[in-house]
C-alpha atoms as a PDB file:
ATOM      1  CA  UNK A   1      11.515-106.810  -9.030  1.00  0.00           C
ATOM      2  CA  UNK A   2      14.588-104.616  -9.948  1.00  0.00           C
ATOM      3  CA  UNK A   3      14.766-101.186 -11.179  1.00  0.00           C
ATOM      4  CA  UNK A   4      17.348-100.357 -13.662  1.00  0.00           C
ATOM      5  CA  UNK A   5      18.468 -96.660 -15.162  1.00  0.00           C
ATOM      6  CA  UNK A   6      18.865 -97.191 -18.638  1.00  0.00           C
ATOM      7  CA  UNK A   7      20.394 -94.577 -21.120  1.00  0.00           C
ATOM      8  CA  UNK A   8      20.045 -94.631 -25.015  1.00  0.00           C
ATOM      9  CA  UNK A   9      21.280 -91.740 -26.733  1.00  0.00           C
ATOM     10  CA  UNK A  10      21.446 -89.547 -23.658  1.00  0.00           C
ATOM     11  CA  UNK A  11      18.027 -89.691 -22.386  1.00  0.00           C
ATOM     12  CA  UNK A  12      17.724 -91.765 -19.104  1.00  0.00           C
ATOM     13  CA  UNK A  13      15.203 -93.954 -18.879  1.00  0.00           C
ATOM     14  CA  UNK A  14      14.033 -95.659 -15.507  1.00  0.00           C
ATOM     15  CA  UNK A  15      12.950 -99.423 -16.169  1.00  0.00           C
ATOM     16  CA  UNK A  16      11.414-101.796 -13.786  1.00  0.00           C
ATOM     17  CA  UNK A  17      11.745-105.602 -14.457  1.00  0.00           C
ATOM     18  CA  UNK A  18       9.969-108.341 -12.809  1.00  0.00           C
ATOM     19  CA  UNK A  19      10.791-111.991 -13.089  1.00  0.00           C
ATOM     20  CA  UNK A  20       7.867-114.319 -13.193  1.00  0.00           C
ATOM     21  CA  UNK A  21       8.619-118.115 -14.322  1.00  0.00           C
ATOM     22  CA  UNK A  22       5.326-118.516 -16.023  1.00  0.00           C
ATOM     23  CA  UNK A  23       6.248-116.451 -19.422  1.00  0.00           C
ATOM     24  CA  UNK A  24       9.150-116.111 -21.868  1.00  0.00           C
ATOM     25  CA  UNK A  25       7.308-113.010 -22.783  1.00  0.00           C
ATOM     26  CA  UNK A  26       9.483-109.359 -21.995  1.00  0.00           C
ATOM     27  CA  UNK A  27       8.413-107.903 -18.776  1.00  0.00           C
ATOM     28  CA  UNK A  28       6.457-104.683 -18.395  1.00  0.00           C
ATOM     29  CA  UNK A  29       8.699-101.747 -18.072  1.00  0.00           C
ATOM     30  CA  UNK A  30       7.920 -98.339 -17.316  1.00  0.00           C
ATOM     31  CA  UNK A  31       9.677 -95.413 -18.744  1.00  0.00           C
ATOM     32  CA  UNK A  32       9.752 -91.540 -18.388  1.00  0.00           C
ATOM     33  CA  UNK A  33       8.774 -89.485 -21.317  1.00  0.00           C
ATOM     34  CA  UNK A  34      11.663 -87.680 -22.500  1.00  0.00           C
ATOM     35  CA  UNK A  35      11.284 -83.896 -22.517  1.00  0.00           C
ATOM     36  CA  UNK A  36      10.034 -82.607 -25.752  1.00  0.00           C
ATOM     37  CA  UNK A  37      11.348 -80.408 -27.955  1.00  0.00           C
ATOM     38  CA  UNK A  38       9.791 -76.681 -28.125  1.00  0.00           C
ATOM     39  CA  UNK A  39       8.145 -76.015 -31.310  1.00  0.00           C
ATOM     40  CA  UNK A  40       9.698 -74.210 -33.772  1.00  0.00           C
ATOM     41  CA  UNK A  41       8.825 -70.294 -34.291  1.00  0.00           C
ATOM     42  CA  UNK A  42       6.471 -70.039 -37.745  1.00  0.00           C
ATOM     43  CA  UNK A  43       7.060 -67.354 -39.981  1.00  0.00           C
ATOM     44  CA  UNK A  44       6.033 -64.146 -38.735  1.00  0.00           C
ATOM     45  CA  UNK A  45       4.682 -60.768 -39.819  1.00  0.00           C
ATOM     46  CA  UNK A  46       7.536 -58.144 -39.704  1.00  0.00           C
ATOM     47  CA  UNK A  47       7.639 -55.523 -37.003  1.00  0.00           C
ATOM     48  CA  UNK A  48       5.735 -52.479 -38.471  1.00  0.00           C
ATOM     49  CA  UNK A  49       7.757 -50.345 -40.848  1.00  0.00           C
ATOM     50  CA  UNK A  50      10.561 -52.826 -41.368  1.00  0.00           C
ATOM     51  CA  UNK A  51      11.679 -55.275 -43.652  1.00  0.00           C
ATOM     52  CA  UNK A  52      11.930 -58.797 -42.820  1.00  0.00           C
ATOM     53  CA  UNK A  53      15.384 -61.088 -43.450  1.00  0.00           C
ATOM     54  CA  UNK A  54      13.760 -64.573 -43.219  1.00  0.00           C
ATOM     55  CA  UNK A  55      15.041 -67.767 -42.421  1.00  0.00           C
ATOM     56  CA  UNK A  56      15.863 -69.877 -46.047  1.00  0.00           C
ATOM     57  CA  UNK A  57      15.340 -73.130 -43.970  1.00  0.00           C
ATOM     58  CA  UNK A  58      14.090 -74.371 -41.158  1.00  0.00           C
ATOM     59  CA  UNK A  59      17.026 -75.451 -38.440  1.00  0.00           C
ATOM     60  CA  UNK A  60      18.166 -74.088 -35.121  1.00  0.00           C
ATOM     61  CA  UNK A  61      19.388 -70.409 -34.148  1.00  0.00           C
ATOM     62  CA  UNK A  62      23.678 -71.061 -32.954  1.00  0.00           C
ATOM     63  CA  UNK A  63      24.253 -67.565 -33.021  1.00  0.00           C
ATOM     64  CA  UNK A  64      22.511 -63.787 -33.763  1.00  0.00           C
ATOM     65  CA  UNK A  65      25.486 -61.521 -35.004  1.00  0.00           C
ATOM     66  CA  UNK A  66      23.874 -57.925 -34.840  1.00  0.00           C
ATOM     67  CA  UNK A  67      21.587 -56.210 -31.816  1.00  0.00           C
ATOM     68  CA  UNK A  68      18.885 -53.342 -32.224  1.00  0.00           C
ATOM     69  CA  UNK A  69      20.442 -50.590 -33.720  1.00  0.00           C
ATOM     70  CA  UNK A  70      23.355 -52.051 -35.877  1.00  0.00           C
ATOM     71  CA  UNK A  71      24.047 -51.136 -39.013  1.00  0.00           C
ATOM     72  CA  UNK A  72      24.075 -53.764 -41.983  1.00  0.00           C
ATOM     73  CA  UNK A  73      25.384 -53.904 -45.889  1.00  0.00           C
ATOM     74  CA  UNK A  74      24.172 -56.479 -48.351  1.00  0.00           C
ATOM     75  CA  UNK A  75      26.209 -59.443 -47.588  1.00  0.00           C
ATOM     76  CA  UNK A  76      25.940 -58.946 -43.904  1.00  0.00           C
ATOM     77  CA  UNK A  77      25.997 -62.269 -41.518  1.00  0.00           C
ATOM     78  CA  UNK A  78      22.943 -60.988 -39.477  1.00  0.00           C
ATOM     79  CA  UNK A  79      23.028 -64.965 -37.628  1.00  0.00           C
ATOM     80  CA  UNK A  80      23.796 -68.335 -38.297  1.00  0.00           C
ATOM     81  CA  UNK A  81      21.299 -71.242 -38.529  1.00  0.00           C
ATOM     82  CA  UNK A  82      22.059 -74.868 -37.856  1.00  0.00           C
ATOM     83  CA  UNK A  83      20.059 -77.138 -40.075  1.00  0.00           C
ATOM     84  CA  UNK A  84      21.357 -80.776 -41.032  1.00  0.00           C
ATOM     85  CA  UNK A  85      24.167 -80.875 -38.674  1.00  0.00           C
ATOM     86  CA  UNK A  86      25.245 -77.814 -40.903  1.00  0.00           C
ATOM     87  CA  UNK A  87      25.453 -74.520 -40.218  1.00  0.00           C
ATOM     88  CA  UNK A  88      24.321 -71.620 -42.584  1.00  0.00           C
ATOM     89  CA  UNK A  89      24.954 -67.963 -42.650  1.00  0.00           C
ATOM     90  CA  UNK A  90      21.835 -65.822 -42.861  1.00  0.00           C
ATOM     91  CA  UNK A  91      22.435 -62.620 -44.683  1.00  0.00           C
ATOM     92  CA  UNK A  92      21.558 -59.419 -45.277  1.00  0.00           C
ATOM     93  CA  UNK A  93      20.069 -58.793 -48.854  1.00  0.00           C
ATOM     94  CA  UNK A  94      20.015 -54.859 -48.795  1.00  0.00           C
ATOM     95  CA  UNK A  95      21.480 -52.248 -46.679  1.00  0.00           C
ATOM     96  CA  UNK A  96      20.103 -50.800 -43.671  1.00  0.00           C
ATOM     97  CA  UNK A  97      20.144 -50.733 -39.494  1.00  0.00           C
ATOM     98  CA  UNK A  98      18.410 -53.388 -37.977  1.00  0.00           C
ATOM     99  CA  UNK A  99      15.396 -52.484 -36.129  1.00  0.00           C
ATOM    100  CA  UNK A 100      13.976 -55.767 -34.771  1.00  0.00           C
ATOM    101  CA  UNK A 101      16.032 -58.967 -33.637  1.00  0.00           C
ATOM    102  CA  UNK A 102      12.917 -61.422 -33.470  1.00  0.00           C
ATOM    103  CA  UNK A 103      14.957 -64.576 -32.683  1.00  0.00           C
ATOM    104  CA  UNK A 104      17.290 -65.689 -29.604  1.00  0.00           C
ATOM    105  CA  UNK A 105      20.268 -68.107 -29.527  1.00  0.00           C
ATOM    106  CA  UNK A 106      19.073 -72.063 -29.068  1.00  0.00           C
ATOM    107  CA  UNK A 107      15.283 -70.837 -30.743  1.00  0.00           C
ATOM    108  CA  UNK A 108      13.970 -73.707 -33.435  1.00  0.00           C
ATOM    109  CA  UNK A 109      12.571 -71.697 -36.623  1.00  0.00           C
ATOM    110  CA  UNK A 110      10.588 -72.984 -39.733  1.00  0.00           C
ATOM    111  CA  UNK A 111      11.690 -71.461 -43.191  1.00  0.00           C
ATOM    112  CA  UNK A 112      10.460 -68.173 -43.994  1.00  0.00           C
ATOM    113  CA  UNK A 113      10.619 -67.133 -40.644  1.00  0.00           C
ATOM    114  CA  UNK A 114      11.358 -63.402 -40.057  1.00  0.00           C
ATOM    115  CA  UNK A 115      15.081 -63.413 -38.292  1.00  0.00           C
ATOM    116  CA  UNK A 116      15.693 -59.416 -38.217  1.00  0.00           C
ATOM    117  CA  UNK A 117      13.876 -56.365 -39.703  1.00  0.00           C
ATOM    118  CA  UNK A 118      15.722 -53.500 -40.967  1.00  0.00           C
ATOM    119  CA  UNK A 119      14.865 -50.111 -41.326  1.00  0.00           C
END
């Protein structure tokens, strides 16, 4: 028997491979489960008293651009979501200072997800 460490697309895999002469038939190899992903955030109700900026698709938080406190214009980059191998500016629609950042850097969302709330 020989173990091998095999990597395919950045995940290692540990394989072990045993040569019988009776079979033409692959071996049995064993491999580790990669680590799954976390699940993404669903849409959520809106801190109480605030208004909600949601997600317009569902992707991956790269960066939140305002903190508790902040205040924002219409047009305002509140964070930016990657989605596609793109990423997308999520703005502000109205004016206001944000109340509630509900999402971190590196957190999965699904569309309509509530990103900020503004007061």
């Amino acid at each position: 028997m020989k173990n091998y460490v095999i990597t395919v697309n950045g995940t290692a895999y540990d394989v072990t491979v045993e040569e019988s002469g009776e079979s033409t038939a692959p071996a049995a190899a064993s491999k580790a489960a990669p680590k799954a992903a976390p699940a993404p955030k669903k849409a959520a109700a809106p801190a109480a008293g605030g208004t909600p900026i949601n997600a317009p698709m569902r992707g991956t938080i790269v960066e939140v651009k305002v903190k508790v406190g902040d205040k924002v214009t219409n047009g305002t980059v509140v964070a930016v979501l990657e989605a596609m191998k793109m990423e997308n500016d999520i703005v502000c629609d109205k004016d206001g200072t944000v109340a509630a950042v509900l999402v971190n850097k590196g957190d999965a969302i699904e569309t309509g997800a509530a990103v900020i709330t503004i007061n």
